[in-house]
N, C-alpha and C. Protein backbone atom coordinates (compact mmCIF):
# COMPACT_ATOMS: atom_id res chain seq x y z
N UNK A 1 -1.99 2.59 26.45
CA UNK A 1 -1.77 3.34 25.23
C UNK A 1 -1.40 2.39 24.07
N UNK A 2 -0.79 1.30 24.70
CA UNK A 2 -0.09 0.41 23.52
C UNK A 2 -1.51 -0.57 22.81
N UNK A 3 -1.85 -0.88 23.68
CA UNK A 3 -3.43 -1.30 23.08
C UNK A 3 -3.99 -0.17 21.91
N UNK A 4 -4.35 0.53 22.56
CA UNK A 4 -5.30 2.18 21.41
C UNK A 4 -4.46 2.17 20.02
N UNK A 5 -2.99 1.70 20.20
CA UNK A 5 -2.15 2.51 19.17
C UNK A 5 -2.47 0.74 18.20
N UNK A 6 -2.70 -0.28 19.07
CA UNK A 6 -2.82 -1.39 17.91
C UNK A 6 -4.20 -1.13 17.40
N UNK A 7 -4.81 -0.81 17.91
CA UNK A 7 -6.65 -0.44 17.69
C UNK A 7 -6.55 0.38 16.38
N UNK A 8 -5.92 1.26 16.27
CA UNK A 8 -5.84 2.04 15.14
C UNK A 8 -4.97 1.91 14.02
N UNK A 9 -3.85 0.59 14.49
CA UNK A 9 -3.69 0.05 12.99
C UNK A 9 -4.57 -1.20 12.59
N UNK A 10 -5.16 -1.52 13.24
CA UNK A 10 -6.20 -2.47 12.53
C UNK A 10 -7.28 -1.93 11.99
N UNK A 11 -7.94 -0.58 12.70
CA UNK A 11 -8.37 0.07 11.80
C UNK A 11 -8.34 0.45 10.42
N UNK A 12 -7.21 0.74 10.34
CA UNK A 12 -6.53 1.27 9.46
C UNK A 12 -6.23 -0.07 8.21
N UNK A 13 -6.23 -0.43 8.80
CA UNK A 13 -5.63 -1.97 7.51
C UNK A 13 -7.00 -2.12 6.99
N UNK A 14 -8.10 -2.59 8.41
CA UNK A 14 -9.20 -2.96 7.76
C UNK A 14 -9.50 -1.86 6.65
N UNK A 15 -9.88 -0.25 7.03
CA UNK A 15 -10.57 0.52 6.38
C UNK A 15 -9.39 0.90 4.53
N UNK A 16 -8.00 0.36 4.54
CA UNK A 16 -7.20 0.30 3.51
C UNK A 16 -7.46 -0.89 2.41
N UNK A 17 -8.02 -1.77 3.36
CA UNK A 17 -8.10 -3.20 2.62
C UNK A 17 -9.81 -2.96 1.58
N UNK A 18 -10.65 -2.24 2.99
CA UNK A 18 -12.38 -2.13 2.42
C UNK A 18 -12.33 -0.59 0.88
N UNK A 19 -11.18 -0.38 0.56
CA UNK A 19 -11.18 0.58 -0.23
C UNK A 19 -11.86 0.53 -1.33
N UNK A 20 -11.72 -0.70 -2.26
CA UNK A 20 -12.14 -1.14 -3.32
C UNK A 20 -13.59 -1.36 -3.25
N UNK A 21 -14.22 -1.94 -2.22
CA UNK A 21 -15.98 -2.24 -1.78
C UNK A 21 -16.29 -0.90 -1.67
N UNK A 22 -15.65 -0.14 -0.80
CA UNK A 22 -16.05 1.26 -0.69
C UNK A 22 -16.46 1.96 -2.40
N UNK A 23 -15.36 1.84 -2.97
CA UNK A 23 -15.30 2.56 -4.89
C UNK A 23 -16.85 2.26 -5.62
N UNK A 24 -16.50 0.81 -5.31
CA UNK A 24 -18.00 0.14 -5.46
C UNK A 24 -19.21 0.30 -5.17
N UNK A 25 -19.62 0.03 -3.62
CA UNK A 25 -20.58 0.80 -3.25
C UNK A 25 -20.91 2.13 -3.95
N UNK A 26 -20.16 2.93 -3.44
CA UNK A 26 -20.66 4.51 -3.47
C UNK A 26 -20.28 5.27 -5.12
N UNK A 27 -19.81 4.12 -5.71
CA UNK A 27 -19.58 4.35 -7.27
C UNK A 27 -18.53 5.50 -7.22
N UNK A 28 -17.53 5.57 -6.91
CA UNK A 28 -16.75 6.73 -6.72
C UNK A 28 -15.71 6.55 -7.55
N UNK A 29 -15.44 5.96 -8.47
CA UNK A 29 -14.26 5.92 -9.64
C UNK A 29 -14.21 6.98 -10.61
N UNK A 30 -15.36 7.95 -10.54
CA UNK A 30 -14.90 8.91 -11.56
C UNK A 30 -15.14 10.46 -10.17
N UNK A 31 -14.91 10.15 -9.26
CA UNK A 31 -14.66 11.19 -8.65
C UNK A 31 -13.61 11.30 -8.10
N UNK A 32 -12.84 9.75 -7.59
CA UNK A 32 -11.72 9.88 -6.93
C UNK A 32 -11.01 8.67 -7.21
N UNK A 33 -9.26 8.85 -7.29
CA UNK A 33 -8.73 7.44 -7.14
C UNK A 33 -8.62 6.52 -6.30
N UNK A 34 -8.61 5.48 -5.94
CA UNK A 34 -8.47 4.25 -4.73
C UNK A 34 -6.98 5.37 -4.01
N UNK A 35 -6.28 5.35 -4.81
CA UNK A 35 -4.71 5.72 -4.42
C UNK A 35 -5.23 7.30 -3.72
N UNK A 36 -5.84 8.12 -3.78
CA UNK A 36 -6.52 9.42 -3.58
C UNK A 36 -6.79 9.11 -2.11
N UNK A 37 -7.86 8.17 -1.91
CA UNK A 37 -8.78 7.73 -1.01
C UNK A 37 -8.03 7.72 0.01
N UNK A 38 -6.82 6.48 -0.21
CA UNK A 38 -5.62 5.75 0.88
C UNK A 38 -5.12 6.95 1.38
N UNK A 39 -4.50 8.24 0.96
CA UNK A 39 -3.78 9.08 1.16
C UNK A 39 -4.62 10.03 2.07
N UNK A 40 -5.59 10.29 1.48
CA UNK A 40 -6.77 11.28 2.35
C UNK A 40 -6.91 10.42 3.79
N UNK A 41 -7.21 9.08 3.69
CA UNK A 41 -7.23 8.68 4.98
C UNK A 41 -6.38 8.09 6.20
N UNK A 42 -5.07 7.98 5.68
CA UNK A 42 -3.47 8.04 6.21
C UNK A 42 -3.49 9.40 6.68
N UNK A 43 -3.57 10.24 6.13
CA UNK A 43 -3.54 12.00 6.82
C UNK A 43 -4.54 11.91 8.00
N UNK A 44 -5.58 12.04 7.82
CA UNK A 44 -6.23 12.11 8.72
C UNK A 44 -6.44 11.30 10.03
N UNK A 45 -5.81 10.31 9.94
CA UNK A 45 -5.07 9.42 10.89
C UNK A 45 -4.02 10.08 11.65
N UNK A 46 -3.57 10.32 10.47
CA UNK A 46 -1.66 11.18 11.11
C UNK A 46 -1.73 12.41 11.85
N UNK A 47 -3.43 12.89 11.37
CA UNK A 47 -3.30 14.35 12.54
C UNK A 47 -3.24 13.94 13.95
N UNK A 48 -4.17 13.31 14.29
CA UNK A 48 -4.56 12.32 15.49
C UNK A 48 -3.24 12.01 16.07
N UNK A 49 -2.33 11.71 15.60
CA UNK A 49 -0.73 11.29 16.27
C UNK A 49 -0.28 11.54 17.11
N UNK A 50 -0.59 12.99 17.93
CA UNK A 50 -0.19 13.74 18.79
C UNK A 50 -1.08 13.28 20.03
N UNK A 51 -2.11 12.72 19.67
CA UNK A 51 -2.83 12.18 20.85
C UNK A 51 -2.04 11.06 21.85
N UNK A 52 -2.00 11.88 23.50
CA UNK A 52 -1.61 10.91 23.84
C UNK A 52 -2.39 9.80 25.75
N UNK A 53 -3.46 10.37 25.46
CA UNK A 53 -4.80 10.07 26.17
C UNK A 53 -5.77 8.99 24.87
N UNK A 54 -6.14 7.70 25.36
CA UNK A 54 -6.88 6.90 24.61
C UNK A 54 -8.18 7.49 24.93
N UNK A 55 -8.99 8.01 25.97
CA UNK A 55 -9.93 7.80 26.30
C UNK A 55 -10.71 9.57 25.80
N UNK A 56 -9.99 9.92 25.45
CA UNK A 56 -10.23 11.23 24.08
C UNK A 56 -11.12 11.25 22.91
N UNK A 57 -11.90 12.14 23.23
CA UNK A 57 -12.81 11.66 22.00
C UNK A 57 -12.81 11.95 20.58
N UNK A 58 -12.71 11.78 19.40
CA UNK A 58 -12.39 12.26 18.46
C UNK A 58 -13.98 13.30 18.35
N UNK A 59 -13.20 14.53 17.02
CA UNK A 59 -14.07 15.46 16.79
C UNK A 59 -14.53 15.25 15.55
C-alpha cells in the first residue's frame, strides 16, 4: 500500500508541475485558472482516499 500511496504523489507533483504546458497546449487561459486546474485535480485525487486495495481499478 505504501508503494501505491508514493505512486500517487508523484503523480500528482508530476501532473501539478505539467500545469502550465497543459494551459499551453490546450490554450485554456481564458477558460480556466492554473490555480482552478490545481484544485479540480487535488479533489479528485482526495475522493480516491478512501481506497484501501492498490490493485482497484479506477472508474
Amino acid at each position: 500500500m505504501e508503494a501505491a500511496r508514493k505512486r500517487v504523489f508523484e503523480f500528482f507533483k508530476t501532473v501539478y508541475r505539467s500545469i502550465p504546458t497543459f494551459m499551453d497546449i490546450y490554450v485554456l487561459d481564458d477558460v480556466v485558472k492554473p490555480s482552478q486546474l490545481r484544485s479540480t485535480i487535488a479533489s479528485e485525487i482526495r475522493k480516491n482516499a478512501h481506497v484501501t486495495d492498490p490493485k482497484v481499478p479506477s472508474i
